[in-house]
N, C-alpha and C. Protein backbone atom coordinates (compact mmCIF):
# COMPACT_ATOMS: atom_id res chain seq x y z
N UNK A 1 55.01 -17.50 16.57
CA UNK A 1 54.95 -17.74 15.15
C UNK A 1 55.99 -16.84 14.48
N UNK A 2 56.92 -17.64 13.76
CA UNK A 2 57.67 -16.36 12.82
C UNK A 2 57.34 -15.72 11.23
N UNK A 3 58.04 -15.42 10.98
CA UNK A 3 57.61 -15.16 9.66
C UNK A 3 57.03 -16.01 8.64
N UNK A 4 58.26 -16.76 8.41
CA UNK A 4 57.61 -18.05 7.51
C UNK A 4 56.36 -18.61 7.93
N UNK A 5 56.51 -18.85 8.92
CA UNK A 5 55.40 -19.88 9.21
C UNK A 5 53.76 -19.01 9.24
N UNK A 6 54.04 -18.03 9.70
CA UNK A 6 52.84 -16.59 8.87
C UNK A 6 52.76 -16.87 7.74
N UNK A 7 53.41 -16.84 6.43
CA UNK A 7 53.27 -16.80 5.20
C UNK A 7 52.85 -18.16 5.20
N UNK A 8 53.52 -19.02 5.37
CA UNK A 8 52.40 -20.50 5.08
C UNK A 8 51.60 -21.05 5.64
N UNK A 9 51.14 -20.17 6.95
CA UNK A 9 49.30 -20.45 7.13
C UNK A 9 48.29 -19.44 6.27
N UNK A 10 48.58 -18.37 6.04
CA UNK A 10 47.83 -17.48 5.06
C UNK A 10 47.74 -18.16 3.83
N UNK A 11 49.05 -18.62 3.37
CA UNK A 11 48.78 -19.34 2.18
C UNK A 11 48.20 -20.63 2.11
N UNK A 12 47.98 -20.95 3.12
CA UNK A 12 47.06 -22.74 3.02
C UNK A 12 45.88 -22.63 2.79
N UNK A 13 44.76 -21.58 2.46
CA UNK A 13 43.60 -21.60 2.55
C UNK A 13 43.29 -21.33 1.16
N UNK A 14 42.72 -22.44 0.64
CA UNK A 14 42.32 -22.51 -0.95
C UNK A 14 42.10 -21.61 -1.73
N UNK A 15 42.68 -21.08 -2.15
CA UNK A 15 42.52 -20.07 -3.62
C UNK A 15 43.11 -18.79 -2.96
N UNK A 16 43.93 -18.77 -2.13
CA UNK A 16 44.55 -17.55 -0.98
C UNK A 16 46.18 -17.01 -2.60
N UNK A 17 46.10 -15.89 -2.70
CA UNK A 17 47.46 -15.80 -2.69
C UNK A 17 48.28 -14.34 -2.36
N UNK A 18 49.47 -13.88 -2.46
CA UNK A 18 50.33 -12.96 -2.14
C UNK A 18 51.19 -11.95 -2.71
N UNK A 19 50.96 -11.27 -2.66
CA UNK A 19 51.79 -9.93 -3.79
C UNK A 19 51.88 -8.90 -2.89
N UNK A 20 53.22 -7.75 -3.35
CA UNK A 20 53.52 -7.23 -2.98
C UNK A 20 51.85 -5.85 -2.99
N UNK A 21 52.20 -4.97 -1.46
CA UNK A 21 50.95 -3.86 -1.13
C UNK A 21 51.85 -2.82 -0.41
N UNK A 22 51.95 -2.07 -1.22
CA UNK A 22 52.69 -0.68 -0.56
C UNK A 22 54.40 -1.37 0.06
N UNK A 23 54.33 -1.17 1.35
CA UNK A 23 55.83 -2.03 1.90
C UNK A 23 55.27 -3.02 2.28
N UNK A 24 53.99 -4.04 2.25
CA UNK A 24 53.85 -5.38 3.06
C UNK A 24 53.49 -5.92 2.25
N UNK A 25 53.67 -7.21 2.57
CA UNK A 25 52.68 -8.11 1.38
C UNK A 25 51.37 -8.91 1.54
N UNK A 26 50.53 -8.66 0.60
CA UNK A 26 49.09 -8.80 1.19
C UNK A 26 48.87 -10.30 0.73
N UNK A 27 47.91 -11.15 1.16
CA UNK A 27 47.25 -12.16 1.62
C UNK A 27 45.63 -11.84 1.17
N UNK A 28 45.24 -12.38 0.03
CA UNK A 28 43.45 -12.81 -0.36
C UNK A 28 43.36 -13.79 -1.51
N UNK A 29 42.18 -14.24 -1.09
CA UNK A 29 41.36 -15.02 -2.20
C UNK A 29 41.78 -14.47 -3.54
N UNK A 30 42.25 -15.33 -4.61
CA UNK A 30 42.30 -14.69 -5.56
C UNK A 30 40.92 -13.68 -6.19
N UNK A 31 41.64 -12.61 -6.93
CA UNK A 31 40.66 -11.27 -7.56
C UNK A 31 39.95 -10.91 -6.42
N UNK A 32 40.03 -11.37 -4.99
CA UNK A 32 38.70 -11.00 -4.25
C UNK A 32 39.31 -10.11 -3.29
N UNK A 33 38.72 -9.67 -2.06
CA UNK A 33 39.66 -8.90 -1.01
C UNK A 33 40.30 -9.05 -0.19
N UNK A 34 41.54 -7.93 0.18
CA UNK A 34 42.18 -8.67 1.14
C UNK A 34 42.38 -8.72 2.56
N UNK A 35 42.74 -9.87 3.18
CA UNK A 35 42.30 -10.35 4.48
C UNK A 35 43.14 -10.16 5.50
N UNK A 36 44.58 -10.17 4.86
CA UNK A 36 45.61 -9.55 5.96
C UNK A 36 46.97 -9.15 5.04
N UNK A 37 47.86 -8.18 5.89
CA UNK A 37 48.74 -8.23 5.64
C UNK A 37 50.42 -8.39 6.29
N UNK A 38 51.27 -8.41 5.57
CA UNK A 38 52.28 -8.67 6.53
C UNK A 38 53.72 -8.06 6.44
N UNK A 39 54.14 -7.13 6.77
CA UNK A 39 55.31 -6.65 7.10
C UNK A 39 56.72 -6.82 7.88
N UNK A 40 57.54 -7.11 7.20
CA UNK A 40 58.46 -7.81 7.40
C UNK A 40 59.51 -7.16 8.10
N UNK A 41 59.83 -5.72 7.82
CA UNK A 41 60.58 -5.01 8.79
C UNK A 41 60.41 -4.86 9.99
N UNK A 42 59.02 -4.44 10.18
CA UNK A 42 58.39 -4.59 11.89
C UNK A 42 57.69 -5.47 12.19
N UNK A 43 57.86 -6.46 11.53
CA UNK A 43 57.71 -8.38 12.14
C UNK A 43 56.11 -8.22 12.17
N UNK A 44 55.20 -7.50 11.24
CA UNK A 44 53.58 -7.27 12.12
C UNK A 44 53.01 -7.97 11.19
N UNK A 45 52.17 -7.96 11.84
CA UNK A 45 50.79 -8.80 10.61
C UNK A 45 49.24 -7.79 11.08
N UNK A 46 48.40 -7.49 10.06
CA UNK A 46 47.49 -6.95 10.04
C UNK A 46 46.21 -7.64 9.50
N UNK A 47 45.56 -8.29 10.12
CA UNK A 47 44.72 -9.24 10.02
C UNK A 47 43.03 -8.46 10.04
N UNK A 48 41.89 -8.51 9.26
CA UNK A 48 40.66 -8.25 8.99
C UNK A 48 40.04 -9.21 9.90
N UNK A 49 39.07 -8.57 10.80
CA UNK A 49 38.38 -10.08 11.91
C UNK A 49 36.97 -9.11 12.03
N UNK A 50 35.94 -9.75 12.02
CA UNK A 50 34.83 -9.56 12.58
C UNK A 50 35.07 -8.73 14.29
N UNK A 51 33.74 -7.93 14.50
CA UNK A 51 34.02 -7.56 15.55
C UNK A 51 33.95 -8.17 16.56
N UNK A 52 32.81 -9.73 16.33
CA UNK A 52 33.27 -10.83 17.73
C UNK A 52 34.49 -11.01 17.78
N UNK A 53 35.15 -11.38 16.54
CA UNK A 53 36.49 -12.07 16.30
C UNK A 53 37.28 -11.28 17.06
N UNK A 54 37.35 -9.92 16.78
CA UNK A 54 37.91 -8.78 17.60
C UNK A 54 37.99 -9.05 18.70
N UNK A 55 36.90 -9.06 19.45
CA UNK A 55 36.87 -8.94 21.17
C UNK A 55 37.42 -10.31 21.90
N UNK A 56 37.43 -11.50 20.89
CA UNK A 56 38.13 -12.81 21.24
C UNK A 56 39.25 -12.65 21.20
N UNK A 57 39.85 -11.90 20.15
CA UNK A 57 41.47 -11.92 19.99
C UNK A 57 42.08 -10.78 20.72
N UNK A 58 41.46 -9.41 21.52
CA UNK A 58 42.03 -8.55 21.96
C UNK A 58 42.04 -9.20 23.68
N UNK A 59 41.17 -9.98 23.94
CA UNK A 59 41.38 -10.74 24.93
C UNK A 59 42.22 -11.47 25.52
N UNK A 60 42.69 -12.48 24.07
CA UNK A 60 43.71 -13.44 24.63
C UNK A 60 44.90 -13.25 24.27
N UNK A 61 45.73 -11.93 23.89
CA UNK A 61 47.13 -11.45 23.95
C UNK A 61 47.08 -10.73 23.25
N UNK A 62 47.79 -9.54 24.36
CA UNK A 62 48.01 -7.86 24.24
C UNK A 62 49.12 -7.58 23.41
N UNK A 63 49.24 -8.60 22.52
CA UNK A 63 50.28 -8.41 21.26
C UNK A 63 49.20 -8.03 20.26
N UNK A 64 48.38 -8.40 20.28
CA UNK A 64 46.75 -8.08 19.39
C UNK A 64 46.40 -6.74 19.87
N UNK A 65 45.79 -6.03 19.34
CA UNK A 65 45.35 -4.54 19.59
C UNK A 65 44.79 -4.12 18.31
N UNK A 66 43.93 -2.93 18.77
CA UNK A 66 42.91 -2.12 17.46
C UNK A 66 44.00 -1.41 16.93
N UNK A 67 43.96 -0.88 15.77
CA UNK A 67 44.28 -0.31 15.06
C UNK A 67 43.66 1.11 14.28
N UNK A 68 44.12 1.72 14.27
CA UNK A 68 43.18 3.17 13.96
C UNK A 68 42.37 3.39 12.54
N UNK A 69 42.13 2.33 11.33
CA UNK A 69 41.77 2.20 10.39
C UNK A 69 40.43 1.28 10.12
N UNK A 70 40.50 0.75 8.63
CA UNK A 70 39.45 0.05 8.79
C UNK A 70 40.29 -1.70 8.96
N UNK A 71 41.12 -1.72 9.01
CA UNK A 71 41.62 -3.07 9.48
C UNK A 71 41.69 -3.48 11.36
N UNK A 72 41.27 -4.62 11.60
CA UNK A 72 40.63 -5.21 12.78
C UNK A 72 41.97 -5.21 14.12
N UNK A 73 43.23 -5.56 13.49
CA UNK A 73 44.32 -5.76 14.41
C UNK A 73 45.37 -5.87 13.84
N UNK A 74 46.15 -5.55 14.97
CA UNK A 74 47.98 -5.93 14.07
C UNK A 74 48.60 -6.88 15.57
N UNK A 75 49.11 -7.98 14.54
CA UNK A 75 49.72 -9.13 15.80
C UNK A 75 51.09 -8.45 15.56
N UNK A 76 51.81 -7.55 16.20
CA UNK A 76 53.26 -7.11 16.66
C UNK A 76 53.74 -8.02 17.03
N UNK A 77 55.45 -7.78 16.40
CA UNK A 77 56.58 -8.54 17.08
C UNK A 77 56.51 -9.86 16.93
N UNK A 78 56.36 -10.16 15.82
CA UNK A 78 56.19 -11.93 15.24
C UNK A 78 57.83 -12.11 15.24
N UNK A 79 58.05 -13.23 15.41
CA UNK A 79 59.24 -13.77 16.07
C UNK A 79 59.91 -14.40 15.06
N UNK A 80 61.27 -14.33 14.83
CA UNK A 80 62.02 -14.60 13.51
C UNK A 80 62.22 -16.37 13.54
């Protein structure tokens, strides 16, 4: 997945939108919270998942990994 195509699956989900968050740009429901984010210099995305969701996605590619915060994973090295 590259960049773009990151930004327009985050954005397909009804009432989703995007503004700039520190250096990335974040991804939520409007006024509500947000669900991921995405950084464009180091190609990452930082995605919020349940902790099943977690153990499904750290499973099926070691591009997925925990992260030391309260956010669930960062998909590294998204592809231009």
């Amino acid at each position: 997945m590259n960049l773009e195509e990151f930004k327009e699956m985050a954005l397909s989900y009804p009432g989703m939108v995007s503004q700039p968050h520190f250096d990335r740009t974040d991804f939520k429901i409007t006024v509500k919270r947000i669900y991921g984010t995405l950084h464009d210099k180091s190609q990452s995305a930082n995605i919020l998942l349940s902790t099943a969701e977690r153990k499904i996605f750290y499973s099926i590619d070691k591009a997925i990994y925990p992260i030391p915060n309260k956010w669930a994973i960062t998909a590294g090295l998204l592809s231009k």
